[in-house]
N, C-alpha and C. Protein backbone atom coordinates (compact mmCIF):
# COMPACT_ATOMS: atom_id res chain seq x y z
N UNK A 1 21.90 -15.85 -11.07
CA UNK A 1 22.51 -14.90 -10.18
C UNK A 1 21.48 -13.90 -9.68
N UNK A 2 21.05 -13.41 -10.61
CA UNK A 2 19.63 -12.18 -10.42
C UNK A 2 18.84 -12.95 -9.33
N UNK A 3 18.07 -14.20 -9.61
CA UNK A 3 17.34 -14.96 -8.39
C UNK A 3 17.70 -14.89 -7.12
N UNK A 4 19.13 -15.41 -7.09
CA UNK A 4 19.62 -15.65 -5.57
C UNK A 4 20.12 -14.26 -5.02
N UNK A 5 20.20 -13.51 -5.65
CA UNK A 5 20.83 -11.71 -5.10
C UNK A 5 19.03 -11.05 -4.75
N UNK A 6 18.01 -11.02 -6.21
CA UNK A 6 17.23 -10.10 -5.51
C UNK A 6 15.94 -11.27 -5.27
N UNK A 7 15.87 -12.05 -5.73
CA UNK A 7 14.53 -13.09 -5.07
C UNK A 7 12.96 -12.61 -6.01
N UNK A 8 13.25 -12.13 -7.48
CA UNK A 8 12.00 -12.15 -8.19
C UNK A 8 11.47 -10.55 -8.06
N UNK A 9 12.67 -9.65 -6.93
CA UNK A 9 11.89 -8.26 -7.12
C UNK A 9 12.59 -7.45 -8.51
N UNK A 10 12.34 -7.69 -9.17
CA UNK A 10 12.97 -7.18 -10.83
C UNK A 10 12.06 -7.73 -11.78
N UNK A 11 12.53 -7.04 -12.96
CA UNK A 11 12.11 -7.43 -14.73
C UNK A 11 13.34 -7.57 -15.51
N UNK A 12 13.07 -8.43 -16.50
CA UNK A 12 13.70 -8.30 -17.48
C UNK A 12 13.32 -8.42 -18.35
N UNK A 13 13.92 -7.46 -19.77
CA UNK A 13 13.53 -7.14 -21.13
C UNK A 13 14.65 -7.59 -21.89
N UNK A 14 14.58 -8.32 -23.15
CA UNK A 14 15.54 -8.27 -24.21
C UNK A 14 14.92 -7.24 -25.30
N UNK A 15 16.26 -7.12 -25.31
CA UNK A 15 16.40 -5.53 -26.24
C UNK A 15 17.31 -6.05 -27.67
N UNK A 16 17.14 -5.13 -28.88
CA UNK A 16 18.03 -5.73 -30.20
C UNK A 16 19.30 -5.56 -29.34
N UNK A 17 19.90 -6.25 -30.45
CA UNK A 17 21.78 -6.26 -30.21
C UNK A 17 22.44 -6.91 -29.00
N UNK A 18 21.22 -8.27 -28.40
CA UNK A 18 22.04 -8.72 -27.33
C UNK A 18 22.21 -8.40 -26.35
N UNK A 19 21.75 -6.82 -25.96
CA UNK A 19 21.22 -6.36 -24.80
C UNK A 19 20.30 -6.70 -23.90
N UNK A 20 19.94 -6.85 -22.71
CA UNK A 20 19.48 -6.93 -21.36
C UNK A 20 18.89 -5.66 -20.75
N UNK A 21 18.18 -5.46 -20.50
CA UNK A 21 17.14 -4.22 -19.23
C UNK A 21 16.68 -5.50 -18.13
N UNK A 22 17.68 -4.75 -16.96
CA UNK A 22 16.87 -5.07 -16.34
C UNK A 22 16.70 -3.89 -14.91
N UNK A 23 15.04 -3.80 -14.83
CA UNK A 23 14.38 -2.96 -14.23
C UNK A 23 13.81 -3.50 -12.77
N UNK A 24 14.63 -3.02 -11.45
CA UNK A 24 14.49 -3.19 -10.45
C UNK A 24 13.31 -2.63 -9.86
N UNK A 25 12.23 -2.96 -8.92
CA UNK A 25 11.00 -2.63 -8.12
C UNK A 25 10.93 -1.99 -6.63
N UNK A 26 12.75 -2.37 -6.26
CA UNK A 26 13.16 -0.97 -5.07
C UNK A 26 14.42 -0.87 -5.10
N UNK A 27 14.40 0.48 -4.39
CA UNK A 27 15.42 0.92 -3.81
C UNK A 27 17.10 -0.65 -3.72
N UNK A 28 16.46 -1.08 -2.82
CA UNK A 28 17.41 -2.09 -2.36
C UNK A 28 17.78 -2.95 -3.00
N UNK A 29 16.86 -3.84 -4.42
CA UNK A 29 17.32 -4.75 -5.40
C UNK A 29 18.12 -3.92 -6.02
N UNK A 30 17.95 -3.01 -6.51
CA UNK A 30 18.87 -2.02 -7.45
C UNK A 30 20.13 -2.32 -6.50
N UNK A 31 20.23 -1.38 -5.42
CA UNK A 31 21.78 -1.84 -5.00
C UNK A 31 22.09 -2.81 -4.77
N UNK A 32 21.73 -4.06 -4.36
CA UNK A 32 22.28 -5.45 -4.26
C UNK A 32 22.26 -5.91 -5.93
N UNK A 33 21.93 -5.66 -6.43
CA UNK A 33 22.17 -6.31 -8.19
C UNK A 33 23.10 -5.63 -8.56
N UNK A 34 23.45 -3.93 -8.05
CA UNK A 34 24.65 -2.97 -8.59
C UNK A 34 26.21 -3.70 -8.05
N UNK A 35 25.56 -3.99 -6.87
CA UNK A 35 26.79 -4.34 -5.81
C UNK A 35 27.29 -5.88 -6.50
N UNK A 36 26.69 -6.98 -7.28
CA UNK A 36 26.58 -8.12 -7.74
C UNK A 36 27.73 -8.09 -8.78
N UNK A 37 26.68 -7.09 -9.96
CA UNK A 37 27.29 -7.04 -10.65
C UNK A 37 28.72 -6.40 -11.39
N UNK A 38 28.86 -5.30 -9.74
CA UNK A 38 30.36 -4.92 -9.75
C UNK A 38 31.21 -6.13 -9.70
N UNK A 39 31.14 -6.80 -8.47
CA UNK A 39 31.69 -7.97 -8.03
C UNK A 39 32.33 -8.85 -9.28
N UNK A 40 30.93 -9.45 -9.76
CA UNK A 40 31.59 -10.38 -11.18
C UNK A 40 31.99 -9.23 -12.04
N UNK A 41 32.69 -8.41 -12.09
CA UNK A 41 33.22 -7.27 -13.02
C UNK A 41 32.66 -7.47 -14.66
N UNK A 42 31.02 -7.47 -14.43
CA UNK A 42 30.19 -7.68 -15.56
C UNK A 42 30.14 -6.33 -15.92
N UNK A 43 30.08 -5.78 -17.49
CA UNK A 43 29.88 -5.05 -18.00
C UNK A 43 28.43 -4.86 -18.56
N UNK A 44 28.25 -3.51 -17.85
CA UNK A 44 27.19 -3.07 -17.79
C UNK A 44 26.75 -1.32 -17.60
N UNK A 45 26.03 -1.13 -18.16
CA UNK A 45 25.67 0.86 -17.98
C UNK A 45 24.24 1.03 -16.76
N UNK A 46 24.72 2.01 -15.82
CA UNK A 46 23.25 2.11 -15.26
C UNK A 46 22.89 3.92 -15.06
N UNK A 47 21.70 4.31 -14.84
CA UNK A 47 22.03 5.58 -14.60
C UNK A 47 21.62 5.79 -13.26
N UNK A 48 22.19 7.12 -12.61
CA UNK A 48 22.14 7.41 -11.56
C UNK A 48 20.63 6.98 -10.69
N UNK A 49 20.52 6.77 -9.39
CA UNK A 49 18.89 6.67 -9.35
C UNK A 49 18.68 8.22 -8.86
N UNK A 50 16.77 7.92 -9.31
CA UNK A 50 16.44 9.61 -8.93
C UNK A 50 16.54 9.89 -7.54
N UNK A 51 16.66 8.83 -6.63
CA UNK A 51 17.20 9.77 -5.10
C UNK A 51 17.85 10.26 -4.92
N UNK A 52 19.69 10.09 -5.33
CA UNK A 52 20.45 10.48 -5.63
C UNK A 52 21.12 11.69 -6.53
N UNK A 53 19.96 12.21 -7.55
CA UNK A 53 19.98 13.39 -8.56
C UNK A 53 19.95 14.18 -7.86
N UNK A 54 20.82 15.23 -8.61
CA UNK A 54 21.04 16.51 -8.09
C UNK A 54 19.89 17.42 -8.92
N UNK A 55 19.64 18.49 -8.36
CA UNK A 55 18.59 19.13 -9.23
C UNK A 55 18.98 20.76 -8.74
N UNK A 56 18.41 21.81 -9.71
CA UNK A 56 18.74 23.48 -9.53
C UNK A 56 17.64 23.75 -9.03
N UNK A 57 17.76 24.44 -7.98
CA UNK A 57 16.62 25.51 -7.50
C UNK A 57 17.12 26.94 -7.44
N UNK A 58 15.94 28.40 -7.30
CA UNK A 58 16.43 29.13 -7.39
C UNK A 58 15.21 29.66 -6.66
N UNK A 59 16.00 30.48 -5.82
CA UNK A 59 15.22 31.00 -4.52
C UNK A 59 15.17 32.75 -4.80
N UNK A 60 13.67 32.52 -4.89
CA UNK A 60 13.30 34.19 -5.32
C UNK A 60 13.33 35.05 -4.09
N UNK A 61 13.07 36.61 -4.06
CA UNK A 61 12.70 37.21 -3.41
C UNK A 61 13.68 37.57 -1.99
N UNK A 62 15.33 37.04 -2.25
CA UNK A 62 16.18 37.10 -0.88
C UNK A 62 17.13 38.65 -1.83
N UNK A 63 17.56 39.38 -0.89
CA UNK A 63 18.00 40.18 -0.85
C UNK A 63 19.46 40.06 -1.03
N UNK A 64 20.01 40.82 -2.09
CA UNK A 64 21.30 40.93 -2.66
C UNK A 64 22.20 40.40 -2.18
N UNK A 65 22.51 41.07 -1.07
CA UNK A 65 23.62 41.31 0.05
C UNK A 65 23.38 40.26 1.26
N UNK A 66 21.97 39.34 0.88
CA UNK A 66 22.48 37.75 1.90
C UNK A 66 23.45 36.64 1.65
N UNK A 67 24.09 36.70 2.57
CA UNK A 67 25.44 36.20 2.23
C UNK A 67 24.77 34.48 1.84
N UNK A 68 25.96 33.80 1.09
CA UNK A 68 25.30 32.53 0.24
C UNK A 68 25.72 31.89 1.71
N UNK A 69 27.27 31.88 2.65
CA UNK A 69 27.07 31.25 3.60
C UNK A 69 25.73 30.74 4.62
N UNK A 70 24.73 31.96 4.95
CA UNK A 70 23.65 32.05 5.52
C UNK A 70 23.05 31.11 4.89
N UNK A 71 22.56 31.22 3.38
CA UNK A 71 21.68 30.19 2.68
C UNK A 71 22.37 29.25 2.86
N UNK A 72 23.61 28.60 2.65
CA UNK A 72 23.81 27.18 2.20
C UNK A 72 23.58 26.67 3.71
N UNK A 73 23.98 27.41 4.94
CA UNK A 73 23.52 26.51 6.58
C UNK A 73 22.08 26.72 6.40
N UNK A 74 21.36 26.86 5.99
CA UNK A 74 19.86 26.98 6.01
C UNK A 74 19.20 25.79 5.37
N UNK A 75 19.65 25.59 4.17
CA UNK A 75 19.61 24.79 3.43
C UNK A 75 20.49 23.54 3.77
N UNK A 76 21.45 23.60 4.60
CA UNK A 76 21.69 22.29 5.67
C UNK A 76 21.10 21.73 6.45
N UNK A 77 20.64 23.12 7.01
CA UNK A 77 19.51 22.48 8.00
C UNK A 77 18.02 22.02 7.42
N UNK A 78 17.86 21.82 6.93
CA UNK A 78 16.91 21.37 5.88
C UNK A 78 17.03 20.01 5.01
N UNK A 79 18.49 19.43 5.49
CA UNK A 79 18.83 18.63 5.11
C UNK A 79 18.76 18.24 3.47
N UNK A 80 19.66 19.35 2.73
CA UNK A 80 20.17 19.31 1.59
C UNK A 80 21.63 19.15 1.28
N UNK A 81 22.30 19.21 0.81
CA UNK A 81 23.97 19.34 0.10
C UNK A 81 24.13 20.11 -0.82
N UNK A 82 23.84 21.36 -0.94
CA UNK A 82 24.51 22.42 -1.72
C UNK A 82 25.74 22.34 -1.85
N UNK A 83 26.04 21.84 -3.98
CA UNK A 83 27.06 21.89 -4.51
C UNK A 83 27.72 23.33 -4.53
N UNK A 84 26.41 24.42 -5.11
CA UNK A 84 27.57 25.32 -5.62
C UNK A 84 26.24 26.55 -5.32
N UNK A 85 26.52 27.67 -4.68
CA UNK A 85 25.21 28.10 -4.75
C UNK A 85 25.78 30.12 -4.93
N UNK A 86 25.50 30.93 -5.68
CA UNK A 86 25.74 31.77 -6.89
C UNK A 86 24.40 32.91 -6.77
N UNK A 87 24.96 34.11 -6.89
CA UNK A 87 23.54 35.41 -7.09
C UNK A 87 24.13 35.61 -8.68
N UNK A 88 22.63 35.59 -9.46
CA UNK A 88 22.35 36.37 -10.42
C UNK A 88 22.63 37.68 -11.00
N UNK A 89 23.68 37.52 -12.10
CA UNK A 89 23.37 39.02 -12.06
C UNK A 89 23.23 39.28 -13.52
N UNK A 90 22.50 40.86 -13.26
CA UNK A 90 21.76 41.88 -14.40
C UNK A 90 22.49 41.63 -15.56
N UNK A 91 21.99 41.09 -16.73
CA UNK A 91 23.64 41.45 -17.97
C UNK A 91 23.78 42.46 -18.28
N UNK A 92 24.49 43.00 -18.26
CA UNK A 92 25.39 44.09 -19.33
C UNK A 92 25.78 45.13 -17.98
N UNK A 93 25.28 45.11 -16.59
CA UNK A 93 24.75 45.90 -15.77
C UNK A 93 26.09 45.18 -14.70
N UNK A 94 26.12 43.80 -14.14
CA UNK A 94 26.86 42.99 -13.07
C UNK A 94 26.12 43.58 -11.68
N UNK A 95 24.81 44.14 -11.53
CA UNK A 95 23.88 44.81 -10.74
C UNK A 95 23.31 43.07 -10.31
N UNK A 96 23.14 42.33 -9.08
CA UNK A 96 22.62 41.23 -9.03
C UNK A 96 21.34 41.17 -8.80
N UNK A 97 20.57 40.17 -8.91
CA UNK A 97 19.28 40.20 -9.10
C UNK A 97 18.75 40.26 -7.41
N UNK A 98 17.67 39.77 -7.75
CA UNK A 98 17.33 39.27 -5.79
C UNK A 98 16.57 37.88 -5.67
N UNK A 99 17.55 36.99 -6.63
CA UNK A 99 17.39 35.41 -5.98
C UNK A 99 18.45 34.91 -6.50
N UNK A 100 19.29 33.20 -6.54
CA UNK A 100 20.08 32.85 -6.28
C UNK A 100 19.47 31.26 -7.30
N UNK A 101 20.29 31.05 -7.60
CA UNK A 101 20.53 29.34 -7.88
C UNK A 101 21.74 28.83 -7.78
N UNK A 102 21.10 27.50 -7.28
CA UNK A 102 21.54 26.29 -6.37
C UNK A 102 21.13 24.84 -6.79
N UNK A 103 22.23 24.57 -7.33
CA UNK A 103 22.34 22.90 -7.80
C UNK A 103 22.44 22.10 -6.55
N UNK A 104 21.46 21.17 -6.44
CA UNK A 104 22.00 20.55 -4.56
C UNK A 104 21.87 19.04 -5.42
N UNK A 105 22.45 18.73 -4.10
CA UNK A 105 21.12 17.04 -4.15
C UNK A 105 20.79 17.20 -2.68
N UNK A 106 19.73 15.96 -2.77
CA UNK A 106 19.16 15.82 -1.71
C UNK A 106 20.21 14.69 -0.54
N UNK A 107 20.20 15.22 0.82
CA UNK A 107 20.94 14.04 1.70
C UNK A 107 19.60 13.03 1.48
N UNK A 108 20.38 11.28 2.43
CA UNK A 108 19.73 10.27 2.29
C UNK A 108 19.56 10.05 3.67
């Protein structure tokens, strides 16, 4: 099945316990082997790929009172997807800092 879906762009490892790795060489075997092996409703675990990860940034040096609307179209235009994006604030104080974090992922 692996042959005729990706044509030799992969590896495979046996692992104890009867397990299988197998490690795709792009982008595109990965999804045509994902897409495969949905199909035959084979059981199997994969993890997200890293294009797709979301990751936190936190943008220093912006001023309190910039509204997160402003950042998150900024950061659109920049071609990101800001999940959730939040000002810092002081503990014990609720005084906010002057930068922001932002879990995005990246668009494709």
């Amino acid at each position: 099945m692996l042959e005729s879906v990706a044509s030799g762009d992969y590896e495979i490892k046996i692992l104890q316990g009867e397990r299988v790795k197998i490690q795709t060489k792009s982008p595109e075997s990965y999804s045509t082997i994902y897409k495969e092996l949905k199909n035959r409703s084979t059981e199997f675990f994969t993890y997200q790929p890293k294009q797709e990860r979301s990751f936190r940034v936190v943008l220093k040096r912006i001023h309190p009172s910039t509204s997160t609307d402003d950042i998150k179209q900024a950061l659109e235009d920049l071609h990101h997807k800001p999940n959730n994006i939040w000002n810092v604030k002081i503990p014990k104080q609720e005084n906010p800092y002057p930068y922001f974090h932002r879990p995005a992922t990246q668009s494709q």
